[in-house]
Protein backbone atom coordinates (compact mmCIF):
# COMPACT_ATOMS: atom_id res chain seq x y z
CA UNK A 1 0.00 0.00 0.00
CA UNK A 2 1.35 3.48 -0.94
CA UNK A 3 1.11 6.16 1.54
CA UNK A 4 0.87 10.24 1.38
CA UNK A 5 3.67 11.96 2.29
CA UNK A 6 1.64 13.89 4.67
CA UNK A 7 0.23 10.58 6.26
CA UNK A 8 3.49 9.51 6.61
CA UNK A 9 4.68 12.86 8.57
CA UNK A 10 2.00 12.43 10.53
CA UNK A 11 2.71 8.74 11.76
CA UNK A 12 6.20 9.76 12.61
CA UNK A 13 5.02 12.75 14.51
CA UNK A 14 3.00 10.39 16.50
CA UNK A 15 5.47 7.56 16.71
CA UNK A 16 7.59 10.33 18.27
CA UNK A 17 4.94 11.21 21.14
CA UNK A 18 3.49 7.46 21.89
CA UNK A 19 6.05 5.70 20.47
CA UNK A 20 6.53 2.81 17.62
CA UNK A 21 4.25 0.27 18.54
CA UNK A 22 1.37 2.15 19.87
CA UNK A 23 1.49 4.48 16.56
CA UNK A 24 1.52 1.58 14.23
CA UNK A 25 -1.59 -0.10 16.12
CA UNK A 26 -3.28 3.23 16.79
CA UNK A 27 -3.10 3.81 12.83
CA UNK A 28 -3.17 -0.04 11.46
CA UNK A 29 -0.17 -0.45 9.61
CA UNK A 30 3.02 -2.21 10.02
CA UNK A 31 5.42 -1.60 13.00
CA UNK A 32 7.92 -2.72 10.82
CA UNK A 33 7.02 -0.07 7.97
CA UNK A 34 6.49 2.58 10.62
CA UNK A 35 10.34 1.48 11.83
CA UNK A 36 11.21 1.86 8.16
CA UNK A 37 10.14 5.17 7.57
CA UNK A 38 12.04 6.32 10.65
CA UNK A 39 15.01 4.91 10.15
CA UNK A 40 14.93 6.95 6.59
CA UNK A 41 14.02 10.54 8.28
CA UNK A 42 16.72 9.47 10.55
CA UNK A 43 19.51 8.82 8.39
CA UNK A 44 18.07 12.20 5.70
CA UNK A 45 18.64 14.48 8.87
CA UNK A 46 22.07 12.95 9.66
CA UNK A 47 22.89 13.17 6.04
CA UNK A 48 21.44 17.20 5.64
CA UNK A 49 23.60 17.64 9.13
CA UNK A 50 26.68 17.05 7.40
CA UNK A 51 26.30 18.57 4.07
CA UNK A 52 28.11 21.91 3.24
CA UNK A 53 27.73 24.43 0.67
CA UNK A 54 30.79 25.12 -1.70
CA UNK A 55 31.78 28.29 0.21
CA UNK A 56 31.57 26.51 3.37
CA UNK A 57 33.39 23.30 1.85
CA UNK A 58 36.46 26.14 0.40
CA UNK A 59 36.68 27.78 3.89
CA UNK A 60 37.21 24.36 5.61
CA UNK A 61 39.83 22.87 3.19
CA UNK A 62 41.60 26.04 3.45
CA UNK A 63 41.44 26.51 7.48
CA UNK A 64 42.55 22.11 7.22
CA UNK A 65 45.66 23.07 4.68
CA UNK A 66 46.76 26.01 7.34
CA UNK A 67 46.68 23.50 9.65
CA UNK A 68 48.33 21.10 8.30
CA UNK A 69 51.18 23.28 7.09
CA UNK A 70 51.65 24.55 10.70
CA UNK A 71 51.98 20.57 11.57
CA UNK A 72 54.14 20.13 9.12
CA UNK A 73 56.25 23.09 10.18
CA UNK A 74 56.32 22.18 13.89
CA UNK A 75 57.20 18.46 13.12
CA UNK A 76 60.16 19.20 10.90
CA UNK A 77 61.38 22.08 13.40
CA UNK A 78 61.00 20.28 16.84
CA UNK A 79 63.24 17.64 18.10
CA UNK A 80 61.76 14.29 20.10
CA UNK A 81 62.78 14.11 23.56
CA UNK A 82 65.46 11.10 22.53
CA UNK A 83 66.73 13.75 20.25
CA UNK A 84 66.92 16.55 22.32
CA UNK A 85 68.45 14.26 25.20
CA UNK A 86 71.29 12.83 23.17
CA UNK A 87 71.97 16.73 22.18
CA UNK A 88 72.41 17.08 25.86
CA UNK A 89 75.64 14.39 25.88
């Protein structure tokens, strides 16, 4: 059977408030197709979450490539402690 979109916003609304099982009995479908439709809201928020525009992608790459040359930098100018002890002898 082929729900609405808005039926199906409306079942996860109440599957948030009453939870799973009473919202799939209270409405007379599935638990399993209530589960489903949940676990796809879930995973299109977490996916939204992490996307970024192009400006906001740019930014980051350049604030990672700062960083990473100021790694690079410290690593190639600092000694390790066996280093810096053996400089002591």
């Amino acid at each position: 059977m082929k729900y609405s979109k808005e039926f199906k916003e409306e079942a996860l609304k109440l599957s948030d408030e009453i939870g799973l099982k009473k919202a799939a009995q209270q409405l007379g479908i599935q638990y399993y197709t209530l589960s489903d439709w949940r676990t796809k809201r879930n995973a299109a928020a977490k996916a939204k979450k992490y996307q970024m525009t192009d400006d906001e992608a740019k930014l980051r790459i350049t604030e990672l490539e700062r960083e990473n040359a100021d790694l690079l930098y410290k690593n190639k100018h600092s000694l390790s402690p066996l280093s810096q002890q053996l400089r002591l002898c």
